[in-house]
N, C-alpha and C. Protein backbone atom coordinates (compact mmCIF):
# COMPACT_ATOMS: atom_id res chain seq x y z
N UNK A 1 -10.48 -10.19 3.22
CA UNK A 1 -10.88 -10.12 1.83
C UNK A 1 -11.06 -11.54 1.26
N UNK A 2 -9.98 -12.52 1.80
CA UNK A 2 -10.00 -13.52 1.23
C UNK A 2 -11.61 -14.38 1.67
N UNK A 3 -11.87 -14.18 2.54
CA UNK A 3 -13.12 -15.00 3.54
C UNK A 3 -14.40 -14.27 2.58
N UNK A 4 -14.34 -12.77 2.29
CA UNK A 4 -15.32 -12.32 1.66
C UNK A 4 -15.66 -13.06 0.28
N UNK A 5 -14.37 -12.85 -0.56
CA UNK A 5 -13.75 -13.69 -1.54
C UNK A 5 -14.91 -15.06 -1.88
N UNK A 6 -14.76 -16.06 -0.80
CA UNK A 6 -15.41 -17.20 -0.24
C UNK A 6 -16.50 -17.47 -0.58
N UNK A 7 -16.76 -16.27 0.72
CA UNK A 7 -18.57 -16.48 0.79
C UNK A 7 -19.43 -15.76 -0.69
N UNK A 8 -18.76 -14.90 -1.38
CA UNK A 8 -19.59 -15.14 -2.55
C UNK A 8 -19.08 -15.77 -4.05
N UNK A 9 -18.78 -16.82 -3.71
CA UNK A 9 -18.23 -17.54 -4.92
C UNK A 9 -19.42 -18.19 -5.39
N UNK A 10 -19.51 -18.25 -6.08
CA UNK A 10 -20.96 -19.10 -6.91
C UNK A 10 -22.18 -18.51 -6.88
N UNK A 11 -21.97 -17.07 -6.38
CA UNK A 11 -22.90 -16.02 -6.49
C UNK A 11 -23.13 -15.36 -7.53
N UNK A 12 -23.64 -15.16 -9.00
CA UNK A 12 -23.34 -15.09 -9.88
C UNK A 12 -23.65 -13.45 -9.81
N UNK A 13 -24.55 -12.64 -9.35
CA UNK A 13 -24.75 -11.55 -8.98
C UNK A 13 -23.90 -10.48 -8.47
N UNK A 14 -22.33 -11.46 -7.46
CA UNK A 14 -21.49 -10.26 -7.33
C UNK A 14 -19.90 -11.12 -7.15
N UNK A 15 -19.92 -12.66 -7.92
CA UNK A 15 -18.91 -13.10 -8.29
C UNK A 15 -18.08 -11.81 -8.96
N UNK A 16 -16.57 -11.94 -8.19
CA UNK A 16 -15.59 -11.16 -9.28
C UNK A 16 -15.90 -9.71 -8.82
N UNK A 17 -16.91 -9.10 -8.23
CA UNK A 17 -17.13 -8.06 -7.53
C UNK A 17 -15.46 -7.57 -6.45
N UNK A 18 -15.37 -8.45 -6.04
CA UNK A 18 -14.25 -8.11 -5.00
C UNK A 18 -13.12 -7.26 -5.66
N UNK A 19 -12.56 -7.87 -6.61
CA UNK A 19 -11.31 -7.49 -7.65
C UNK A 19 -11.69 -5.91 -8.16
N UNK A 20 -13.13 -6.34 -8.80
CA UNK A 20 -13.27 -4.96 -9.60
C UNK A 20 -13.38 -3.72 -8.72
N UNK A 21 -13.65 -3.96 -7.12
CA UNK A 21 -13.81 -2.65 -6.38
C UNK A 21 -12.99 -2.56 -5.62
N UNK A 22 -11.78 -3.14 -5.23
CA UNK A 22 -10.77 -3.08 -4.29
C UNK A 22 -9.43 -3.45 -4.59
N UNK A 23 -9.32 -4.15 -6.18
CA UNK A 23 -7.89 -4.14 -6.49
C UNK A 23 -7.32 -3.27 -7.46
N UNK A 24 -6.04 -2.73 -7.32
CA UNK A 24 -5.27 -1.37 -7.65
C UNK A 24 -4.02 -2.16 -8.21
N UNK A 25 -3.11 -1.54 -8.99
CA UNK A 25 -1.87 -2.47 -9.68
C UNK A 25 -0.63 -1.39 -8.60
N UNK A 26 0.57 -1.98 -8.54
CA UNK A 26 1.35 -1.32 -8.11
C UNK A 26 2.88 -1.91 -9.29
N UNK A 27 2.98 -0.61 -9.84
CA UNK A 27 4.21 -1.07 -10.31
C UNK A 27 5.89 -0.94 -10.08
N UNK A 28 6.40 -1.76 -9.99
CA UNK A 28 7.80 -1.89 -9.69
C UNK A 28 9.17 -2.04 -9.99
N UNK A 29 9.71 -0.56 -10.05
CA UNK A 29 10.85 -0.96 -11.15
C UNK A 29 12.44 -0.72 -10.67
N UNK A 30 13.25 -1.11 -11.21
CA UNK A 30 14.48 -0.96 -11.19
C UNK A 30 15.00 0.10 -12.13
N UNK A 31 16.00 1.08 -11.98
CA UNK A 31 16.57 2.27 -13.11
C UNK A 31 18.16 1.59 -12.95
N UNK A 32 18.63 1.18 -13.90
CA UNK A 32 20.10 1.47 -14.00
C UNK A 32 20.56 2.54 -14.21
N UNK A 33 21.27 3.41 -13.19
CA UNK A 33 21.93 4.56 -13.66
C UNK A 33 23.14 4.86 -14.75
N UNK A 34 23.48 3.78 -15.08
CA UNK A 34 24.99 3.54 -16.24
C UNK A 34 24.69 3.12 -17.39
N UNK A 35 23.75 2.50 -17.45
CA UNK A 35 23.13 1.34 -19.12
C UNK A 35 22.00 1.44 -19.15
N UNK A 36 21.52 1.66 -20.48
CA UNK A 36 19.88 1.37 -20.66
C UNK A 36 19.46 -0.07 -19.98
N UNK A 37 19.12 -0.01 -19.00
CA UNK A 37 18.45 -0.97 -18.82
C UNK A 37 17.30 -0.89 -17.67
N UNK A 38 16.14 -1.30 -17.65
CA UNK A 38 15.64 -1.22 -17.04
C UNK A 38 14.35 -2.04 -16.21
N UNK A 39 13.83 -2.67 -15.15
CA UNK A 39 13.22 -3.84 -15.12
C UNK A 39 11.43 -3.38 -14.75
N UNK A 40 10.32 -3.51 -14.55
CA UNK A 40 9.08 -3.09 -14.73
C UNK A 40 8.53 -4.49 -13.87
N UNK A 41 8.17 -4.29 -12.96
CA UNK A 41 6.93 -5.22 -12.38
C UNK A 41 5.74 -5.09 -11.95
N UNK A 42 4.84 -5.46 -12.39
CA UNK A 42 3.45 -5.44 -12.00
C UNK A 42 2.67 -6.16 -11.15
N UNK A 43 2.33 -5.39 -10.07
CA UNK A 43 2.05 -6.28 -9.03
C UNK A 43 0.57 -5.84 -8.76
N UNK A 44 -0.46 -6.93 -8.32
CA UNK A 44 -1.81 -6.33 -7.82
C UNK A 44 -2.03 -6.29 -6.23
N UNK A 45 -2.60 -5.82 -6.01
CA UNK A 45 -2.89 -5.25 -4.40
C UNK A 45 -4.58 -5.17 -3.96
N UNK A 46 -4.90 -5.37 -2.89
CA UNK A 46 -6.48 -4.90 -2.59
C UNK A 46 -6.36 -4.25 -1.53
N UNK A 47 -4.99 -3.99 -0.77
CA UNK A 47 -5.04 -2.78 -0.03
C UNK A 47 -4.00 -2.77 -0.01
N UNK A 48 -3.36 -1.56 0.24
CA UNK A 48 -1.68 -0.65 0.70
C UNK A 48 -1.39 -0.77 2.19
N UNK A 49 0.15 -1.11 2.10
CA UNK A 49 0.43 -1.74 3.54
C UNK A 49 1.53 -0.30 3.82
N UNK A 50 0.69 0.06 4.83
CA UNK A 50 1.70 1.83 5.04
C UNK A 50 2.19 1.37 6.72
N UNK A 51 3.86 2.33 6.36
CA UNK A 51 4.58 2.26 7.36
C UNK A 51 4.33 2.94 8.22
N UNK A 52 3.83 3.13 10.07
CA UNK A 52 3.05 3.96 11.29
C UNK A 52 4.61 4.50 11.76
N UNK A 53 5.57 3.75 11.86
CA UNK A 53 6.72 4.12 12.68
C UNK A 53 6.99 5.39 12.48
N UNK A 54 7.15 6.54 13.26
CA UNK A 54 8.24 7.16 12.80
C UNK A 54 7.70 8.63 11.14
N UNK A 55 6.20 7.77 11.15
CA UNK A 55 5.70 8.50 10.11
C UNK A 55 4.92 9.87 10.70
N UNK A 56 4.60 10.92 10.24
CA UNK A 56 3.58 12.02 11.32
C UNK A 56 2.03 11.78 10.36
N UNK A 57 1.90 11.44 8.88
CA UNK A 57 0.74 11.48 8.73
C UNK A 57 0.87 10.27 7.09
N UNK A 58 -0.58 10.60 6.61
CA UNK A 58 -0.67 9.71 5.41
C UNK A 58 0.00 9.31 4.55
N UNK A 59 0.61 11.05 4.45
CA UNK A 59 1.43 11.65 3.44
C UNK A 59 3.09 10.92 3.65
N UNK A 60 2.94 11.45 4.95
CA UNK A 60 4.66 10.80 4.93
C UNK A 60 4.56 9.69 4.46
N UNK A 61 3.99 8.46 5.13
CA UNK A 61 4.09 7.38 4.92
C UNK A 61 3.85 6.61 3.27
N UNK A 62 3.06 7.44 2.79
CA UNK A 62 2.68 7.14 1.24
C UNK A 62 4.29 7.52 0.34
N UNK A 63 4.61 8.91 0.82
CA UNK A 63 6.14 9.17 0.83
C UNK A 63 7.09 8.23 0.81
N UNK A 64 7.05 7.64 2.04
CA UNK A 64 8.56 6.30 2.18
C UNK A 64 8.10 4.72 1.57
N UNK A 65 6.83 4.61 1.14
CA UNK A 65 5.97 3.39 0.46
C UNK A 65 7.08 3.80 -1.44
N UNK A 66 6.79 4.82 -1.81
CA UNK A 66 7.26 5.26 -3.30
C UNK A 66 8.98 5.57 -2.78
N UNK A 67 9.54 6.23 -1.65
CA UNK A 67 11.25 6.28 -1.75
C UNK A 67 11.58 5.42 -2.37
N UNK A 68 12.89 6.00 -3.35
CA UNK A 68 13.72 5.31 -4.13
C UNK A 68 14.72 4.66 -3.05
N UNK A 69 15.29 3.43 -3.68
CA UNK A 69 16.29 3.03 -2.62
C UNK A 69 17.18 2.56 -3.69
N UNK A 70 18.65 2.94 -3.73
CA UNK A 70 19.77 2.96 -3.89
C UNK A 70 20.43 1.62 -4.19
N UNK A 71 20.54 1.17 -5.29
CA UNK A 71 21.17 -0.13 -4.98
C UNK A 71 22.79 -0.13 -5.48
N UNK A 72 23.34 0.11 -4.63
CA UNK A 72 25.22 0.30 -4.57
C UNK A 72 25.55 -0.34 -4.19
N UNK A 73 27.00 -0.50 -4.25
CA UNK A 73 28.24 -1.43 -3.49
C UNK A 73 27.28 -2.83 -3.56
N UNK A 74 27.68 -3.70 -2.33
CA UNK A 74 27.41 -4.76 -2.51
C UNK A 74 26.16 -5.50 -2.49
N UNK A 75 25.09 -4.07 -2.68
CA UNK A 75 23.06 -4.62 -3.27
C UNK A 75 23.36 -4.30 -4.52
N UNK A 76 24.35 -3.66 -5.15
CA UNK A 76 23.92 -3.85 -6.91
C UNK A 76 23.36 -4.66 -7.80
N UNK A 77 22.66 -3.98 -8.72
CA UNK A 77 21.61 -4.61 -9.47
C UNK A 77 22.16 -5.32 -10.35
N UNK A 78 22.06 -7.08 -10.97
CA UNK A 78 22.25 -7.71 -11.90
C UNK A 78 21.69 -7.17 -13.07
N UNK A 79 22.41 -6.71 -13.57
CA UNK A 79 21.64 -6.57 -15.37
C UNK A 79 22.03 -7.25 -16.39
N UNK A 80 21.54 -8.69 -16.08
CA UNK A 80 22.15 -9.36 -17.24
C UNK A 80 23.45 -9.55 -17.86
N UNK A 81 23.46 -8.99 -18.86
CA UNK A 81 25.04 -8.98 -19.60
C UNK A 81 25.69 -7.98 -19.27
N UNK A 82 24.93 -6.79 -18.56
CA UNK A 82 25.63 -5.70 -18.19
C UNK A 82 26.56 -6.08 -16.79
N UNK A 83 25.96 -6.98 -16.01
CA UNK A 83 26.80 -7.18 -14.99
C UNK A 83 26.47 -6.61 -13.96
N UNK A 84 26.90 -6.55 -12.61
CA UNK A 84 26.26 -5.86 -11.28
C UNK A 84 26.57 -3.80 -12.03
N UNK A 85 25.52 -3.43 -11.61
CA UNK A 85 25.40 -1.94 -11.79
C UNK A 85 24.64 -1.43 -10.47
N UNK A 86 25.45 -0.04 -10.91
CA UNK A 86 24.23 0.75 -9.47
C UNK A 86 22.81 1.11 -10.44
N UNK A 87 21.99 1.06 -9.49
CA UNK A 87 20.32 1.06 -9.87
C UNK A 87 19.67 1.68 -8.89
N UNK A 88 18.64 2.02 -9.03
CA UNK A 88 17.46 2.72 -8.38
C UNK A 88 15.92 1.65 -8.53
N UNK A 89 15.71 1.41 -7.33
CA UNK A 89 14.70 0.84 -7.16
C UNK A 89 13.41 1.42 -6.60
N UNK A 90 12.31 1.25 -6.89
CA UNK A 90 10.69 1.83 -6.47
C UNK A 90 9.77 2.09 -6.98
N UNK A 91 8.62 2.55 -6.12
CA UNK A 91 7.15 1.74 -7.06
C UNK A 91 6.46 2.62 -6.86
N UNK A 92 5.39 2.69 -7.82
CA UNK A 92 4.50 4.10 -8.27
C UNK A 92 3.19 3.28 -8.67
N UNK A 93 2.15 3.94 -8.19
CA UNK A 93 0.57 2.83 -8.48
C UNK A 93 0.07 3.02 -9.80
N UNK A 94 -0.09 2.05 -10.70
CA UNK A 94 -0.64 2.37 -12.18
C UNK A 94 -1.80 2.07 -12.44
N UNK A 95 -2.54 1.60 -11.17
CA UNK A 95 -3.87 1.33 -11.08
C UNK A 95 -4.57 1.70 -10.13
N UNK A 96 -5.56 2.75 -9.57
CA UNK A 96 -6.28 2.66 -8.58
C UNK A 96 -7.25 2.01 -8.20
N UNK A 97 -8.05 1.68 -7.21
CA UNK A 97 -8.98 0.88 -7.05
C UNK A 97 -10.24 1.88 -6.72
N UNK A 98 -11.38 1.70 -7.03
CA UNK A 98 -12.53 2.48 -6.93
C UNK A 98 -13.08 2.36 -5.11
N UNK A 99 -12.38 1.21 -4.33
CA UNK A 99 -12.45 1.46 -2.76
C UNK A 99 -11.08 1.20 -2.58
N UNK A 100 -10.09 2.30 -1.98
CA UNK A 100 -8.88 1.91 -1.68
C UNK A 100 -9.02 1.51 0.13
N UNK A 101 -8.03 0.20 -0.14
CA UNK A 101 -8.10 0.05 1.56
C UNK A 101 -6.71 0.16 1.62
N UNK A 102 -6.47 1.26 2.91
CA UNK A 102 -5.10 1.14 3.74
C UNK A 102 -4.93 0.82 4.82
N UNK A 103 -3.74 -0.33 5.27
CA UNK A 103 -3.86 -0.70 6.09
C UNK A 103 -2.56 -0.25 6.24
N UNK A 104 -2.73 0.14 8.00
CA UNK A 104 -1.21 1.18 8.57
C UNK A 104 -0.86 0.00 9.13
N UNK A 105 0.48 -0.32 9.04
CA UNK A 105 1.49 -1.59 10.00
C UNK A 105 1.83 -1.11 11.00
N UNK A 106 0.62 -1.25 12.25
CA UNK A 106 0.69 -0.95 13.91
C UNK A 106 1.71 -2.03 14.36
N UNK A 107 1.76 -3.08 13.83
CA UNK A 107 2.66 -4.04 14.61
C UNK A 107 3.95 -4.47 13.82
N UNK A 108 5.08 -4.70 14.62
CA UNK A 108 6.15 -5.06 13.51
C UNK A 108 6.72 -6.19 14.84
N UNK A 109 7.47 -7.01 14.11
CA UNK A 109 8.01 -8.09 14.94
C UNK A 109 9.36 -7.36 15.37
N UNK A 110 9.88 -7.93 16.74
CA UNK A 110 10.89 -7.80 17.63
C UNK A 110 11.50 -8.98 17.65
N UNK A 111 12.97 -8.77 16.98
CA UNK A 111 13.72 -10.10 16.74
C UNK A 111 14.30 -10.60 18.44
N UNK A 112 14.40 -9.63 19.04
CA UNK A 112 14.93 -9.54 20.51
C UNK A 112 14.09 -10.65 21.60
N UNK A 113 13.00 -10.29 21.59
CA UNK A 113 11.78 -10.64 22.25
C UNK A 113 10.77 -11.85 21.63
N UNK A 114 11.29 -11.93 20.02
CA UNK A 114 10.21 -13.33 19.32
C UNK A 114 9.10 -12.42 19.09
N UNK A 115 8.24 -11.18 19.19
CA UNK A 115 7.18 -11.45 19.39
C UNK A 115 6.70 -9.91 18.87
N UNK A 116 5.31 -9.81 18.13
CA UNK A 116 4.80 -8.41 17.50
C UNK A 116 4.69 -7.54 18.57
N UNK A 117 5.01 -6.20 18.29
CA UNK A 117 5.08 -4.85 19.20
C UNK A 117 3.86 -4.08 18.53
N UNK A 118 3.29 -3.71 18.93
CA UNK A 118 2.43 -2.37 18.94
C UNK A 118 3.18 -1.02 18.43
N UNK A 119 2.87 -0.53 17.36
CA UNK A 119 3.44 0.89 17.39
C UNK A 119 2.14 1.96 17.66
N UNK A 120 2.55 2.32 18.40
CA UNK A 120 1.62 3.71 18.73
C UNK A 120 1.95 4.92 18.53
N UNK A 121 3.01 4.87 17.55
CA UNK A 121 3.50 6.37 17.04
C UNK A 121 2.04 6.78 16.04
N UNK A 122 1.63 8.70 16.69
CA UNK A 122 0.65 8.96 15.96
C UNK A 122 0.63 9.38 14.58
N UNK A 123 0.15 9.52 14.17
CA UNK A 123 -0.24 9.39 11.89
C UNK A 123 -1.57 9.70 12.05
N UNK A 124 -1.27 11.19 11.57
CA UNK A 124 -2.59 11.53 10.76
C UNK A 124 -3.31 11.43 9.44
N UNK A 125 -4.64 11.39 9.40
CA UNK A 125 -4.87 10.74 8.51
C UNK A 125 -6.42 11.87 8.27
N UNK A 126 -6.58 11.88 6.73
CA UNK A 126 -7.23 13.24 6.55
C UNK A 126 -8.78 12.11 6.00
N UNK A 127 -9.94 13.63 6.07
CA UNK A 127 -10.83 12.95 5.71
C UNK A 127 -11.15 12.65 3.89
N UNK A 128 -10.34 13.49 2.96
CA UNK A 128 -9.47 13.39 2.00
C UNK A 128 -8.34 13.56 1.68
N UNK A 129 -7.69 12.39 0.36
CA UNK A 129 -6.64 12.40 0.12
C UNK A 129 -6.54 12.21 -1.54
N UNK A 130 -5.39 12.85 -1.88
CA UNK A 130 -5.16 12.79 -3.52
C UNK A 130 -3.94 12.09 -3.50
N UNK A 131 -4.10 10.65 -4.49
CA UNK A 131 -2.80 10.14 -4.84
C UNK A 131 -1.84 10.56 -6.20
N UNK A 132 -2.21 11.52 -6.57
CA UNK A 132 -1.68 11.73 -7.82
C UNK A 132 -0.12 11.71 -8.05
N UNK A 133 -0.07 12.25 -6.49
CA UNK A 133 1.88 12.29 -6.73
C UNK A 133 2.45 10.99 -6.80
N UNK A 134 1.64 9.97 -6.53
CA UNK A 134 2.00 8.34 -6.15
C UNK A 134 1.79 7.73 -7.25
N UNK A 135 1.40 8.51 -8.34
CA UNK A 135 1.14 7.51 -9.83
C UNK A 135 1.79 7.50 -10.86
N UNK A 136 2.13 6.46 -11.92
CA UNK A 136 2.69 6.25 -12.87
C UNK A 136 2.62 8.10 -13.96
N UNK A 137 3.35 8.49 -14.79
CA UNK A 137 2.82 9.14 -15.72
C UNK A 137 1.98 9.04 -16.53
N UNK A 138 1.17 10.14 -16.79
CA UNK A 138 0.14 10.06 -18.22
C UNK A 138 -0.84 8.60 -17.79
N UNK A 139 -1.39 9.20 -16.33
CA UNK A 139 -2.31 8.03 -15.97
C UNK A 139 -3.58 8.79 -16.70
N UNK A 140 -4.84 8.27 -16.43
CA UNK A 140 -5.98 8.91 -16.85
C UNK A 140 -7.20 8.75 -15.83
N UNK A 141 -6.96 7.99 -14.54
CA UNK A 141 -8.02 7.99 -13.90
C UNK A 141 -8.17 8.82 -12.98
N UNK A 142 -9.15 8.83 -11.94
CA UNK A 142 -9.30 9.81 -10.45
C UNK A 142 -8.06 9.30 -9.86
N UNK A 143 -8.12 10.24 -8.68
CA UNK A 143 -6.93 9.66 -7.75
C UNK A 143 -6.88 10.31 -6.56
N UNK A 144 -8.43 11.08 -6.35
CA UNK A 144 -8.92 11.17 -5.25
C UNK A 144 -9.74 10.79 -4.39
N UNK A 145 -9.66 10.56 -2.97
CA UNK A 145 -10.65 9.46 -1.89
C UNK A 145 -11.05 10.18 -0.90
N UNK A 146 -12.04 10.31 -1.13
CA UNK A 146 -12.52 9.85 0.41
C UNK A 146 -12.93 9.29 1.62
N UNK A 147 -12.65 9.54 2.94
CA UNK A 147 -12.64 8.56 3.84
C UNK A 147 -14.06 7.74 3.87
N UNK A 148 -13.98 6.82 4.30
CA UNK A 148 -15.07 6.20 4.97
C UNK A 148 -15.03 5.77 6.38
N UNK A 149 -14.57 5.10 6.35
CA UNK A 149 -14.38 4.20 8.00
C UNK A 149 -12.55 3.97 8.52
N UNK A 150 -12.70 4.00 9.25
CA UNK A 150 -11.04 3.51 10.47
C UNK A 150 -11.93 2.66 11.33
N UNK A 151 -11.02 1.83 10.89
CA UNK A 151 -10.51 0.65 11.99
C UNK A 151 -9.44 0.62 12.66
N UNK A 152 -10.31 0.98 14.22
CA UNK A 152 -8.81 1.19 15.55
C UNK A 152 -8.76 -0.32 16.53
N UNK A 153 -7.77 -0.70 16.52
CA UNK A 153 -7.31 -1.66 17.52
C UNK A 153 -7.27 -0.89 18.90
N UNK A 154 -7.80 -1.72 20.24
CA UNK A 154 -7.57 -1.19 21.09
C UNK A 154 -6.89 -2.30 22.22
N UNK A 155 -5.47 -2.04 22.49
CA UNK A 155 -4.99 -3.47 23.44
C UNK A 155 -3.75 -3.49 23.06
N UNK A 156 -2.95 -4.26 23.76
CA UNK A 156 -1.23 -4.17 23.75
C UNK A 156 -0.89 -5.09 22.70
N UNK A 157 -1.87 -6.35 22.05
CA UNK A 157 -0.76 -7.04 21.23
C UNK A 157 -1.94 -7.66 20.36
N UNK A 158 -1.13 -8.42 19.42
CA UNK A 158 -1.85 -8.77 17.96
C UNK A 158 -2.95 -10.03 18.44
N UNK A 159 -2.71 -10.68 19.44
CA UNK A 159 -4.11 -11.80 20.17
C UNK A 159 -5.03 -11.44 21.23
N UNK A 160 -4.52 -9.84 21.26
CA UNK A 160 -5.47 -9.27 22.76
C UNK A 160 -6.46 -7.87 22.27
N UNK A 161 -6.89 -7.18 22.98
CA UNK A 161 -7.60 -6.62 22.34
C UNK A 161 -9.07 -6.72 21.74
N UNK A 162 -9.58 -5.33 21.38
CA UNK A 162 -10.81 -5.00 20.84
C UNK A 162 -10.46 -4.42 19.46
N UNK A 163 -11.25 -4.70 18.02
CA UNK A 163 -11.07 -3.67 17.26
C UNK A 163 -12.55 -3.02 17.45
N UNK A 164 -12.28 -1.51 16.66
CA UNK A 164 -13.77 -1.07 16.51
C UNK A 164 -13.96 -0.72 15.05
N UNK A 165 -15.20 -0.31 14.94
CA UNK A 165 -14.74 0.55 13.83
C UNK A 165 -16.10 1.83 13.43
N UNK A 166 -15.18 2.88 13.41
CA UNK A 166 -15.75 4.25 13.19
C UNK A 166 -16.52 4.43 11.46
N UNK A 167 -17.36 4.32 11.21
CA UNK A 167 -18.06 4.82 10.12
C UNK A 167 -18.87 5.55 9.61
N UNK A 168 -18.07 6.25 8.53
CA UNK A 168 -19.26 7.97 8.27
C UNK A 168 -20.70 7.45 7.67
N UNK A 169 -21.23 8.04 8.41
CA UNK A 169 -22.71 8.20 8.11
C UNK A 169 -22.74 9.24 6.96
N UNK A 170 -23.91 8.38 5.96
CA UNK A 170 -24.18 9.12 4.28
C UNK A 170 -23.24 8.88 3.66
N UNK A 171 -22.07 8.14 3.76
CA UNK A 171 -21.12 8.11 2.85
C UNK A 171 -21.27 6.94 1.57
N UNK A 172 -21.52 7.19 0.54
CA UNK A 172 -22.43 5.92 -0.28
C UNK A 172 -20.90 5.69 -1.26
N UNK A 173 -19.95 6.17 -1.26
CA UNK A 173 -18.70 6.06 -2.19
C UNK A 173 -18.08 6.24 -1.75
N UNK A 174 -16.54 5.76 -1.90
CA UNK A 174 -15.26 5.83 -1.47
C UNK A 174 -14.53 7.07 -2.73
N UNK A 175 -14.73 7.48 -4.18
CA UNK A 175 -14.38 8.76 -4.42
C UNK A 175 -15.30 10.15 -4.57
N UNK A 176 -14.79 10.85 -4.89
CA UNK A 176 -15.40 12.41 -5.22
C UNK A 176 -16.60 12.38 -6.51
């Protein structure tokens, strides 16, 4: 994205193009369960980084991207004057992007070995998908996609290998 980014900078025709069709907000918050308090972060994205391990399809993985995670005992949350509290942490998208890109994390590093592993656990992946369960409340936009293209790696490690890539024919939009 960033190289695309690049090559049309000073293009006045589709400068700023990149952002408006591929970046989505993701927001991020903390819940104190004991005190009003609560923290909100806004983060931007131009594609979703989904977990392959261990996942069976989109869904799961979009699933453990939004899990809440627990912050007890000794991860408790600073709240200021309130002091360490237990909290709930996790993130819900408050922005979609009109081309969502997901990218599944095939490789994860091996502290054992130094070096990226291949996951080849399979994840299905549909030719539509609705994010609605993944969004902020009282959103107002679409939040359904359809596929366009996969990009498959083929080869044991992150410097070896072929990618390809599969693309639907007639497909002129990424939604409904």
């Amino acid at each position: 994205m960033a190289a695309l980014e690049n090559k049309t900078n000073g293009i006045d025709e589709v400068e700023g193009q990149i952002n408006e069709l591929f970046e989505g907000e993701v927001m991020s918050i903390i819940q104190c369960k004991n005190v009003d308090v609560k923290s909100v972060k806004q983060e931007k994205f131009l594609e979703i980084q989904l977990m392959v391990k261990g996942m069976g399809n989109i869904y799961d993985s979009l699933d453990y991207f939004i899990q809440v995670e627990e912050l007890t005992g000794d991860n408790k949350y600073e709240a200021d004057s309130f002091g360490k509290q237990d909290a709930e942490k996790y993130c819900l998208f408050s922005k979609l992007p009109p081309i969502l890109l997901i990218h599944l994390k095939r490789f994860e590093y091996d502290y054992n070995t130094d070096t990226n592993v291949k996951i080849n656990d399979y994840c299905q992946y549909y030719d539509e998908i609705d994010l609605d369960k993944y969004m902020t409340e009282n959103h107002d936009q679409e939040t359904k996609y359809k596929l366009f293209s996969v990009l498959v790696h083929s080869g044991t490690g992150t410097g070896s290998g072929h990618y390809y890539a599969f693309i639907q024919a007639g497909t002129s939009n990424s939604r409904f």
